[in-house]
Structures are given as structure tokens and as C-alpha cells.
Protein backbone atom coordinates (compact mmCIF):
# COMPACT_ATOMS: atom_id res chain seq x y z
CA UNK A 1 -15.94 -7.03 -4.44
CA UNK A 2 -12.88 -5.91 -6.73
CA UNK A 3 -15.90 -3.90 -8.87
CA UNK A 4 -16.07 -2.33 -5.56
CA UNK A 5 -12.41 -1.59 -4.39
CA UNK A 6 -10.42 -2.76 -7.09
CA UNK A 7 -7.26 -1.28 -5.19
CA UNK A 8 -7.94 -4.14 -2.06
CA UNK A 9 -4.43 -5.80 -1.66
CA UNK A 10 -6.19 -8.50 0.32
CA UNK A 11 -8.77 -8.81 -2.59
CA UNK A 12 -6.00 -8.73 -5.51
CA UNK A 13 -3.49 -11.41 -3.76
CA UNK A 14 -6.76 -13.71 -3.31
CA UNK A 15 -7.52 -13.56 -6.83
CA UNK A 16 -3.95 -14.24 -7.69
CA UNK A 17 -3.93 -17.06 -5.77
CA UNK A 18 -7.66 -18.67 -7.34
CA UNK A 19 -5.79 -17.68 -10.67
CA UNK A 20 -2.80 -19.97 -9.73
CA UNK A 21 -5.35 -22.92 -8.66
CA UNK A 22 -7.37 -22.35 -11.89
CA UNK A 23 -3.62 -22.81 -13.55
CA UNK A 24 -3.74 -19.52 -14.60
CA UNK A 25 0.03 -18.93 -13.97
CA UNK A 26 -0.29 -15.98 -16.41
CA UNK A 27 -2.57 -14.05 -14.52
CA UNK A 28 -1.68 -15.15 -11.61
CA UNK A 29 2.00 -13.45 -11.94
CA UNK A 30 0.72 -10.71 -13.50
CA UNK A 31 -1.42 -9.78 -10.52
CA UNK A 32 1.41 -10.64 -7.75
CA UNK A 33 3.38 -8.15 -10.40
CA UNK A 34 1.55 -5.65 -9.66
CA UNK A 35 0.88 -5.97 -5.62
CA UNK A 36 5.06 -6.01 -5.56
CA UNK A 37 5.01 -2.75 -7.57
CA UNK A 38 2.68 -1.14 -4.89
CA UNK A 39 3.97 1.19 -2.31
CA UNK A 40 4.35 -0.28 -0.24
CA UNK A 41 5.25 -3.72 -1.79
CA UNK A 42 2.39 -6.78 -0.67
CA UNK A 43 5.22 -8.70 0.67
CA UNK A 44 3.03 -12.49 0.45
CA UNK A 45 2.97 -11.83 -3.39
CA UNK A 46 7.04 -12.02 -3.92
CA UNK A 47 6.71 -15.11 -1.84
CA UNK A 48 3.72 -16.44 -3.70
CA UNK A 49 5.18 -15.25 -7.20
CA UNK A 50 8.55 -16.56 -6.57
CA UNK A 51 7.27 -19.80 -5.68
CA UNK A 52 5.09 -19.69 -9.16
CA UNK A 53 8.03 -18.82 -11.03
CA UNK A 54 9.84 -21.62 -9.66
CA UNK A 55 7.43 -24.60 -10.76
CA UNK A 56 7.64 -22.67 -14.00
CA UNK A 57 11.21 -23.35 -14.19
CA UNK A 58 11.91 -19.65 -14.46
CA UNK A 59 13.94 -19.82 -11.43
CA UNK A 60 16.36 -16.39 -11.87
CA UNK A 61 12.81 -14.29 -11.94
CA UNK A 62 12.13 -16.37 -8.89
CA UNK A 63 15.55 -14.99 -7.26
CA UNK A 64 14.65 -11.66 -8.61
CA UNK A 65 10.98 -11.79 -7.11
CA UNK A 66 12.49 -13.32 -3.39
CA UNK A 67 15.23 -10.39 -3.08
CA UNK A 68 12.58 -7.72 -3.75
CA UNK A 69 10.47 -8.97 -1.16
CA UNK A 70 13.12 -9.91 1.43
CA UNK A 71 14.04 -6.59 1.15
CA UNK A 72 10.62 -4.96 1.53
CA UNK A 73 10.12 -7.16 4.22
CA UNK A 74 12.96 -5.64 6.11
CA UNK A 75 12.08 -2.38 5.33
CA UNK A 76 7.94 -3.32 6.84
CA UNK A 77 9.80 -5.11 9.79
CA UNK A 78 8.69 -8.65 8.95
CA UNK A 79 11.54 -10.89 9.69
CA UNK A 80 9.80 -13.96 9.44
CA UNK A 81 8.46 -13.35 6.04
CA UNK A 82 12.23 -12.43 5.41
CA UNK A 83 13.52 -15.05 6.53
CA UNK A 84 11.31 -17.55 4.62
CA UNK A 85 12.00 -15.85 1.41
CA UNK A 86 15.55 -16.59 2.54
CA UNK A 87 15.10 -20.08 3.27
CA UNK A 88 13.56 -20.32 -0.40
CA UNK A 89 16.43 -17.84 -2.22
CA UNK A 90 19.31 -20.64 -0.63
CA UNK A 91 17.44 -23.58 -1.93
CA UNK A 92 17.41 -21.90 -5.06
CA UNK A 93 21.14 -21.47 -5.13
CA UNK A 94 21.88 -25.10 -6.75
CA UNK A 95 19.49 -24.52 -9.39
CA UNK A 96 20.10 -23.14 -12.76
CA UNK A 97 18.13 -21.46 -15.09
């Protein structure tokens, strides 16, 4: 289906997300990369990557990743996905690099 419309966000994010079960983190975060550098920004793939980043102990890209897509989820007018991004970026304040 990507073959097809390799620009699908819907399609790209899914594949991200097999690529994260397959423990493919490397892929995985490379494909979230590039939904958040669409325009506009796939705001579930700063959540998703963040939370990736996080179990990979790279938690300052996982700030970095969550204040992108709070922001772009302001700017799209989704406040809950804001606000769970939130939620995740204050848990994240006790934890160092």
C-alpha cells in the first residue's frame, strides 16, 4: 500500500509502529522523524517517538520530541493530544539523561 501512496501519514505511522513491535527502534524513529517533519506535523508520532526515546533512555530527545508536538498540537487544535504529551513531558522532569 506504501508502493502505492508512499506519502500516507496513516500508512507511515502504522509502519512505524510494526517497526517498534518488530524492535526495530531504529526505523521506527526514523519514520516518526519524518511524519514530525511534515507540514503539518503527524502529531501521534511525537507522542509515539517520545515514548520510544524514553525506553531508550534517551530521555532529553524525548523532551525535545513532546514539545514539538505539544506545540503542533496547539497549533491543529488538539488539546487532548496536548495535554497528554504534557502529562508525559512532567513525568519526565525527574529524569536525567
Amino acid at each position: 500500500m506504501l508502493i502505492a501512496d508512499p506519502q500516507d501519514v496513516f500508512l507511515r505511522y502504522s509502519l512505524a509502529m510494526e517497526c517498534q513491535k518488530e524492535g526495530q527502534a531504529d526505523q521506527a524513529l526514523e519514520i516518526f522523524s519524518a511524519l514530525m517533519d511534515d507540514d503539518p506535523i503527524y502529531v501521534p508520532a511525537c507522542f509515539m517517538s517520545a515514548k520510544l526515546l524514553v525506553e531508550l533512555h534517551r530521555v532529553e530527545d524525548a523532551r525535545s520530541a513532546l514539545r514539538t508536538g505539544i506545540e503542533a498540537a496547539r497549533t491543529q487544535g488538539d488539546s487532548h493530544a496536548a495535554a497528554e504529551m504534557s502529562e508525559l513531558l512532567t513525568t519526565l522532569g525527574a529524569l536525567g539523561d
